[in-house]
N, C-alpha and C. Protein backbone atom coordinates (compact mmCIF):
# COMPACT_ATOMS: atom_id res chain seq x y z
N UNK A 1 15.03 6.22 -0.31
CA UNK A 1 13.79 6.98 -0.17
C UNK A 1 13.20 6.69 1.20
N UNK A 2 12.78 8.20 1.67
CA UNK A 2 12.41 7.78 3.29
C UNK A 2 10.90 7.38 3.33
N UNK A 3 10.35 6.45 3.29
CA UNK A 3 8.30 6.70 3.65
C UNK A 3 8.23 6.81 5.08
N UNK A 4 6.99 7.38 4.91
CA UNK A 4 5.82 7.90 6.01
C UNK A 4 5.63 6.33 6.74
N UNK A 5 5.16 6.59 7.84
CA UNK A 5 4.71 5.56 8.48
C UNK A 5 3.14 5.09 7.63
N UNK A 6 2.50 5.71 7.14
CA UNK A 6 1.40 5.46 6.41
C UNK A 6 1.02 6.29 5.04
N UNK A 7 0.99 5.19 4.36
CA UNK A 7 1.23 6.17 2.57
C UNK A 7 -0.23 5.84 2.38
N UNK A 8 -0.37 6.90 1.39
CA UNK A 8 -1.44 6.49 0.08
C UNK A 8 -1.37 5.51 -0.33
N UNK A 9 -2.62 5.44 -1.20
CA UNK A 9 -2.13 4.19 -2.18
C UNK A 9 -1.41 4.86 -3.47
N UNK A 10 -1.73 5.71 -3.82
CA UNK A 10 -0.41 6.92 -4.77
C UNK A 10 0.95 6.32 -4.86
N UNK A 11 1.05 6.78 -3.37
CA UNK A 11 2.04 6.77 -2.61
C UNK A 11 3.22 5.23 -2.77
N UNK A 12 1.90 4.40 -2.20
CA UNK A 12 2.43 2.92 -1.57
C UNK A 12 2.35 2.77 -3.66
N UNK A 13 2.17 3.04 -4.62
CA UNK A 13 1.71 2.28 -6.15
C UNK A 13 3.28 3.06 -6.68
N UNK A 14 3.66 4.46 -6.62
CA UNK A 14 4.94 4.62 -6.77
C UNK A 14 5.92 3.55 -6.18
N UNK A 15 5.74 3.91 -4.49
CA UNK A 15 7.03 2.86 -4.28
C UNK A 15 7.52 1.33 -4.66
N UNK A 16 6.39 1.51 -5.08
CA UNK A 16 6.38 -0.10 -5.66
C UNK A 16 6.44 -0.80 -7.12
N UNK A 17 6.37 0.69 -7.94
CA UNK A 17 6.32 0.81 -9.52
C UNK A 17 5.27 -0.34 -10.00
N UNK A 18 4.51 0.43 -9.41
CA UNK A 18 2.69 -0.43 -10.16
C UNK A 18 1.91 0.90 -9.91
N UNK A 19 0.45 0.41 -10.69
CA UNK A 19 -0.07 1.45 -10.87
C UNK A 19 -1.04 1.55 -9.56
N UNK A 20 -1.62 2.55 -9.60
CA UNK A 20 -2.94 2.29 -8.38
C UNK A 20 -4.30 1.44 -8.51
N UNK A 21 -4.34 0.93 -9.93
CA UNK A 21 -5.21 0.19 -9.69
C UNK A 21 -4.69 -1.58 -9.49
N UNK A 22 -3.98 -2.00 -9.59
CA UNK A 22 -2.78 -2.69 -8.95
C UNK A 22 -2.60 -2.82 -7.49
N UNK A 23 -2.82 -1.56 -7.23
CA UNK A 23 -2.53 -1.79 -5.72
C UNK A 23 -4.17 -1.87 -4.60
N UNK A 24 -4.92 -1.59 -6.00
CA UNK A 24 -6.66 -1.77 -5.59
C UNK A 24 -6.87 -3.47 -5.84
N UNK A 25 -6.18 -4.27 -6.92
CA UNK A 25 -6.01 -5.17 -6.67
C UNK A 25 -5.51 -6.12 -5.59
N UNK A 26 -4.25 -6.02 -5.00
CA UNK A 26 -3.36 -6.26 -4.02
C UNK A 26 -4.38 -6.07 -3.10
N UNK A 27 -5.56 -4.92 -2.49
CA UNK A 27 -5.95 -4.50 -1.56
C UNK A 27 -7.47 -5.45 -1.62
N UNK A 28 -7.92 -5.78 -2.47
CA UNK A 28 -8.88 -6.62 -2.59
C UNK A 28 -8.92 -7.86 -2.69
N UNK A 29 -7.65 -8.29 -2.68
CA UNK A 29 -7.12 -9.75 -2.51
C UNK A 29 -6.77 -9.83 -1.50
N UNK A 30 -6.27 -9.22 -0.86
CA UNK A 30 -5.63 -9.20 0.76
C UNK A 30 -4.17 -9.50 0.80
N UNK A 31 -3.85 -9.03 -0.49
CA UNK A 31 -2.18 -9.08 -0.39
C UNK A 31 -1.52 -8.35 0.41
N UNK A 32 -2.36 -6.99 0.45
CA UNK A 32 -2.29 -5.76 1.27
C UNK A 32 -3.14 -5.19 1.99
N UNK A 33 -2.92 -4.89 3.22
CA UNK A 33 -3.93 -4.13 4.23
C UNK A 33 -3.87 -2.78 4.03
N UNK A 34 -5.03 -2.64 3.95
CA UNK A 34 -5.41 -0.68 3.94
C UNK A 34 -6.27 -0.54 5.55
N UNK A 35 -5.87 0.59 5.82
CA UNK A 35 -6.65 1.02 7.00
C UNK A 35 -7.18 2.52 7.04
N UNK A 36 -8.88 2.31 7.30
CA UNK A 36 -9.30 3.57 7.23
C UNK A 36 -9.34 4.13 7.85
N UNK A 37 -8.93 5.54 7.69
CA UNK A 37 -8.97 6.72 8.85
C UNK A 37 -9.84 7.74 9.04
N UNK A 38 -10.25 7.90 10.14
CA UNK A 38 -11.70 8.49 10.80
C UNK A 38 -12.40 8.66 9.91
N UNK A 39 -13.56 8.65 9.49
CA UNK A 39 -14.49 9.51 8.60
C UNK A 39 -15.15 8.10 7.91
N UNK A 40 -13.77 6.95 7.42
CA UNK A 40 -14.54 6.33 6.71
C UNK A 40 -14.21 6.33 5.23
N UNK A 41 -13.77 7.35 4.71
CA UNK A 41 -13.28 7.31 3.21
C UNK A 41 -12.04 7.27 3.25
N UNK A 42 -11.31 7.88 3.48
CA UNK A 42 -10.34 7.77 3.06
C UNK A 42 -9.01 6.34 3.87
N UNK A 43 -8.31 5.43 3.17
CA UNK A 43 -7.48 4.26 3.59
C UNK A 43 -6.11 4.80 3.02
N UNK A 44 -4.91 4.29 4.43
CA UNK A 44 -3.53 4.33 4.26
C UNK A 44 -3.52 3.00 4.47
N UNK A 45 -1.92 2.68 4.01
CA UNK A 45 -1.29 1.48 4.00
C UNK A 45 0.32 1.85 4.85
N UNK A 46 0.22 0.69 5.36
CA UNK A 46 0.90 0.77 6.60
C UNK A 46 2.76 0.69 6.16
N UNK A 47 3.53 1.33 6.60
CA UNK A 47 4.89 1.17 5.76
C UNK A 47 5.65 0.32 6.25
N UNK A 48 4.93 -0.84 7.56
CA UNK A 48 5.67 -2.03 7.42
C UNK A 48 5.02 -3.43 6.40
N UNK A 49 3.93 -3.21 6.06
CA UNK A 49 2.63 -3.85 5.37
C UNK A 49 3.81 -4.03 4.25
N UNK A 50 3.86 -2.15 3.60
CA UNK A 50 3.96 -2.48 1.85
C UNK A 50 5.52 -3.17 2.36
N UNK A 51 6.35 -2.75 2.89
CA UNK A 51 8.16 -2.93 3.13
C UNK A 51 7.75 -4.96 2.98
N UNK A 52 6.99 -5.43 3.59
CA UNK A 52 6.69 -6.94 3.88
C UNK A 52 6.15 -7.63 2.53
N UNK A 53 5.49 -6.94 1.86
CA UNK A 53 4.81 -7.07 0.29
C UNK A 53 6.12 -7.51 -0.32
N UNK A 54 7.17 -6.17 -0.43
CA UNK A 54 8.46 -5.63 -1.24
C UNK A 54 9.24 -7.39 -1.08
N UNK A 55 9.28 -7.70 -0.04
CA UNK A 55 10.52 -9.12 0.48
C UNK A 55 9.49 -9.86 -0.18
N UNK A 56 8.40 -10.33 -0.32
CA UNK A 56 7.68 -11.36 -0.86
C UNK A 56 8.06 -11.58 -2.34
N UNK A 57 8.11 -9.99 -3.13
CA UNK A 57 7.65 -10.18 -4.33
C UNK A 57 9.06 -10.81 -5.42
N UNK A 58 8.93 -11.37 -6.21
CA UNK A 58 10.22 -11.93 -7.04
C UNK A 58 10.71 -11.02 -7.17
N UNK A 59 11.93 -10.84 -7.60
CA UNK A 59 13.08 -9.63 -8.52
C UNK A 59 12.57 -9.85 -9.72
């Protein structure tokens, strides 16, 4: 599967087979960086961020 240089959290909660509030977890712990883009509402996650998450996490 190819990702974007910057996913959703949708996005980044598929590739990772968790849900999105899971990955609102992860993002409020600072497991994971979100970064907001212009405006202020809306946050991507970076696709070397989650790829760096992926090597951390157990099998």
């Amino acid at each position: 599967m190819s990702l974007p240089d910057l996913l959703t959290k949708r996005q980044a909660a598929d590739y990772l087979q968790v849900s999105v509030p899971t990955i609102n977890n992860y993002l409020r712990r600072s497991i994971l960086r979100a970064y907001k883009l212009p405006g202020g509402r809306l946050v991507r996650i970076r696709r070397e961020d989650l790829l760096a998450l992926l090597e951390q996490m157990p099998e």
